[in-house]
Protein backbone atom coordinates (compact mmCIF):
# COMPACT_ATOMS: atom_id res chain seq x y z
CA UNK A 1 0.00 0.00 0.00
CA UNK A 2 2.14 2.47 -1.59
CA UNK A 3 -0.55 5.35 -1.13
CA UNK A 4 -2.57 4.47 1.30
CA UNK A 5 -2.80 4.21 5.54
CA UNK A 6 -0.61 1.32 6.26
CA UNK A 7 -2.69 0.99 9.62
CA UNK A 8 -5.59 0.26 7.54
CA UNK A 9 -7.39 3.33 9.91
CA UNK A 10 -10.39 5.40 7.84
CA UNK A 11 -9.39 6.91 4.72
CA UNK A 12 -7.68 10.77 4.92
CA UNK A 13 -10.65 13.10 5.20
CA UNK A 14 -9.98 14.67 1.82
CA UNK A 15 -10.62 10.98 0.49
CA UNK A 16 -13.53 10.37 2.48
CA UNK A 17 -15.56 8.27 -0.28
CA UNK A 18 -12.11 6.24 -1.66
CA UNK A 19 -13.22 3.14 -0.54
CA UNK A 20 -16.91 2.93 -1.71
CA UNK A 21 -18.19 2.11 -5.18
CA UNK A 22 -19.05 5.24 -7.66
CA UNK A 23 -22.69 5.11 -6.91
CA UNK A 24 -22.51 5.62 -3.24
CA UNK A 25 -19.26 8.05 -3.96
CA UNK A 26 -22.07 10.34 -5.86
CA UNK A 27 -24.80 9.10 -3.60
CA UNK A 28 -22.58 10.87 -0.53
CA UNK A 29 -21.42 13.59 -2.00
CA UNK A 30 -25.01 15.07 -3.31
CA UNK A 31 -26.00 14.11 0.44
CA UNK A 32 -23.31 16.73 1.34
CA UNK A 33 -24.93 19.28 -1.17
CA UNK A 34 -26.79 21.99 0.42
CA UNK A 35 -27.02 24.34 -3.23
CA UNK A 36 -27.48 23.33 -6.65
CA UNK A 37 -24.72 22.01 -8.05
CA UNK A 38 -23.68 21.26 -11.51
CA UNK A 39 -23.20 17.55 -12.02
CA UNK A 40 -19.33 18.22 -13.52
CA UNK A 41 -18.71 19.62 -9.82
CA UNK A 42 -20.09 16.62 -7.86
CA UNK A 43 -18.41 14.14 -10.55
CA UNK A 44 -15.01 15.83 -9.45
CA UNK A 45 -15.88 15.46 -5.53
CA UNK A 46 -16.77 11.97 -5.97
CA UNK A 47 -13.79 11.12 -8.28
CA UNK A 48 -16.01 9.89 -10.97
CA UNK A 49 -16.29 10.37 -14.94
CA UNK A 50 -19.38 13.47 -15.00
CA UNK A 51 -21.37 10.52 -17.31
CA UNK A 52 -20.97 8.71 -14.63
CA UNK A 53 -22.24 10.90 -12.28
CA UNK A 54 -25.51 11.96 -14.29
CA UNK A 55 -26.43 8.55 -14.97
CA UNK A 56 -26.93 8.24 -10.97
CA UNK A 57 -27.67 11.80 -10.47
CA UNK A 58 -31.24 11.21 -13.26
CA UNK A 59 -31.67 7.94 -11.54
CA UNK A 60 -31.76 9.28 -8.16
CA UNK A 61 -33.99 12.02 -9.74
CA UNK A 62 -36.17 8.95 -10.67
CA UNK A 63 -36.31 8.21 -7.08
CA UNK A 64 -37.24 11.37 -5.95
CA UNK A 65 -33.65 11.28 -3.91
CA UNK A 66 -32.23 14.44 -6.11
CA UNK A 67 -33.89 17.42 -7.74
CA UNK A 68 -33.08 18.56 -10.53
CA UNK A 69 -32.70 22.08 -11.62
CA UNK A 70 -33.13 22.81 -15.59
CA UNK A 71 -30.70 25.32 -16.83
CA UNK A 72 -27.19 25.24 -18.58
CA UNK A 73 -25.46 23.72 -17.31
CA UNK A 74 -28.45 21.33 -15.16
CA UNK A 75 -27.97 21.63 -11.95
CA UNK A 76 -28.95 18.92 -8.83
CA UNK A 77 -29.77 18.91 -5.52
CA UNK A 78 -30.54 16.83 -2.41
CA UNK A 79 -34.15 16.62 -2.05
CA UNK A 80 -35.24 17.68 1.64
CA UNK A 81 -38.46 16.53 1.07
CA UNK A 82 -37.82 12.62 0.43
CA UNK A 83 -35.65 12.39 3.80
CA UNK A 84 -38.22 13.98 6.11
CA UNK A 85 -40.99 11.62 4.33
CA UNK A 86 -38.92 8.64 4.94
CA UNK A 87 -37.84 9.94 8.57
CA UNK A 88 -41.49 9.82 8.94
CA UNK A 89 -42.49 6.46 7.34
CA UNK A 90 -39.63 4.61 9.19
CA UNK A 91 -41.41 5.98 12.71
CA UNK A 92 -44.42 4.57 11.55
CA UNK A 93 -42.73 1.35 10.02
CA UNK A 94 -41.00 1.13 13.54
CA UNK A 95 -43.39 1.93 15.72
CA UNK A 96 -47.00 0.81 17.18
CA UNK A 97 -49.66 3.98 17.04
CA UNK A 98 -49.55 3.45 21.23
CA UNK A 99 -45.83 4.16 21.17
CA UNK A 100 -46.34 6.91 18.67
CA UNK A 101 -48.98 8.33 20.70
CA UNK A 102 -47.14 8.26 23.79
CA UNK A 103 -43.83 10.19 22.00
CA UNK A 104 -46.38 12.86 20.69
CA UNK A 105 -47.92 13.42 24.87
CA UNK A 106 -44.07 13.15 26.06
CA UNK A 107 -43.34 15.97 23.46
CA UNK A 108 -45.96 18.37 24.13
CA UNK A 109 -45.77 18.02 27.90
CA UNK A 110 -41.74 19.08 26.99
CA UNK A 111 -43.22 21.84 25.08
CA UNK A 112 -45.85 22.97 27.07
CA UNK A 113 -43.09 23.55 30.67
CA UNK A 114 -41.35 25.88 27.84
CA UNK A 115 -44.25 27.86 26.47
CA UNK A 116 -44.70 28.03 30.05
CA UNK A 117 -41.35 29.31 31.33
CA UNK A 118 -40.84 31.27 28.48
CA UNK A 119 -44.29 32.71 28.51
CA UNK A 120 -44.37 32.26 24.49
CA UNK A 121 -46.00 29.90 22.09
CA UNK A 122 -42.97 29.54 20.12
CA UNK A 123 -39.17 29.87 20.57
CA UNK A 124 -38.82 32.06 17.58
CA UNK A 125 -40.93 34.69 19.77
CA UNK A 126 -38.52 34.51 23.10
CA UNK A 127 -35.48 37.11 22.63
CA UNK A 128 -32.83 34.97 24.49
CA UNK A 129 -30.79 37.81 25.66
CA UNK A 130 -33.66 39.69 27.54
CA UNK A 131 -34.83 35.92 28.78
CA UNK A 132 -31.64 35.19 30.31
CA UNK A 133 -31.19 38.64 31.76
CA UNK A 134 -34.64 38.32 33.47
CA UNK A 135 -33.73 35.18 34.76
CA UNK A 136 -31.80 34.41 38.27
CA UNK A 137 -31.13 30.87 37.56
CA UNK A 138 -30.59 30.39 33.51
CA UNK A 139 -27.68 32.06 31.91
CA UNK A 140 -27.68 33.17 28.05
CA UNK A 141 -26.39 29.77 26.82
CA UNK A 142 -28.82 27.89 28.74
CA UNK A 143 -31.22 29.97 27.18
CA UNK A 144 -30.06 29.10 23.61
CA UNK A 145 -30.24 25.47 24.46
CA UNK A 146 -33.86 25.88 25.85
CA UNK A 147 -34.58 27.46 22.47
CA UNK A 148 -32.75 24.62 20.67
CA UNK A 149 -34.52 21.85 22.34
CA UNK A 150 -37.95 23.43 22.33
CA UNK A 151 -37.70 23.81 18.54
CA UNK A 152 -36.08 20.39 18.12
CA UNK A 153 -38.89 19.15 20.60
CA UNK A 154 -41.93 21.06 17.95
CA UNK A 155 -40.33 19.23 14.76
CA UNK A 156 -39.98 16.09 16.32
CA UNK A 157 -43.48 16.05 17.68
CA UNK A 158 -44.48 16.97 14.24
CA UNK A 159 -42.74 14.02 12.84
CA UNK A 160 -44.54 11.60 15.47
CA UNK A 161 -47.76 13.39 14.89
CA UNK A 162 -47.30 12.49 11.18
CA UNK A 163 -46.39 8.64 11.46
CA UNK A 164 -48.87 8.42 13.88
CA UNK A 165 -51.62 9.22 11.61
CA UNK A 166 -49.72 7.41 8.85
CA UNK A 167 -49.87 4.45 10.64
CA UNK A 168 -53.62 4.30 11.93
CA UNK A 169 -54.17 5.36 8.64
CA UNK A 170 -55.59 8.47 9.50
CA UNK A 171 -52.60 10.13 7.23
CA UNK A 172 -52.27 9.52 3.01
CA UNK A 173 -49.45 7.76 2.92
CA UNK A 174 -49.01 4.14 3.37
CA UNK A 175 -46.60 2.26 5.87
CA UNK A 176 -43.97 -0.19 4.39
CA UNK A 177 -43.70 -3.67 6.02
């Protein structure tokens, strides 16, 4: 192994993909892609031929993985849309509508003590520097990570809300396996 880590340890971060096949090299790399990107620019980040890369770039397209953007040159990016729907269908593949039930009561209780101590319906409406310095026992960064958690808590409650009625069928979509 001329080139590579004679430990056999992970590959160097600027070579994170080096060891998988082309499609999951392309696969990773538009997973990585937060704008749209020409597919010439993710061939070259994936080490691949740019043929290459649009042949899996339109077939993850097909799947609804990628969206493409017409233009010249095309452009492609990650589709936001497919991961939260299958974030949603694998709660409601993994989990019974009790369990779902009880994450979505858990959640809002969570929510409700910080609508409560924040005296706001929604962390977007709670201005964490005047919070903290009306406070005697949270500090500005404890603040922030009420903020963080009560937002993470809303999306995630969403989410459970979702599979839940996904998997009593009260929702559209239907539950794999």
């Amino acid at each position: 192994m001329a080139d590579g880590d004679p430990s056999g340890g992970p590959p160097a971060f600027e070579d994170t993909f080096g060891g998988d096949d082309v499609e999951q090299r392309v696969y990773g790399t538009i997973l990585q892609t937060r704008d749209p990107t020409a597919a010439s620019e993710i061939a070259e980040r994936a080490g691949c031929d740019p043929k290459t890369a649009r042949k899996y770039l339109t077939w993850f397209t097909e799947l609804g993985i990628v969206t493409r953007h017409d233009g010249r040159p095309a452009t492609y990016e990650r589709n936001d849309t497919y991961f939260e729907w299958r974030r949603i269908d694998r709660l409601a593949t993994d989990h019974s509508v009790d369990a779902l039930q009880q994450r979505v009561q858990e959640l809002t209780a969570r929510i409700d003590a910080y609508e409560d101590a924040y005296d706001a319906t929604d962390p977007a409406a709670v201005d964490a520097v005047t919070a903290a310095e009306a406070s005697d026992d949270r500090t500005i960064d404890e603040v922030y990570s009420d903020l963080g958690d009560w937002e993470t808590a809303r999306e995630e409650r969403r989410r459970h809300e979702r599979a839940r009625q996904q998997r009593s069928g009260a929702g559209t979509g239907r539950v794999s396996g």
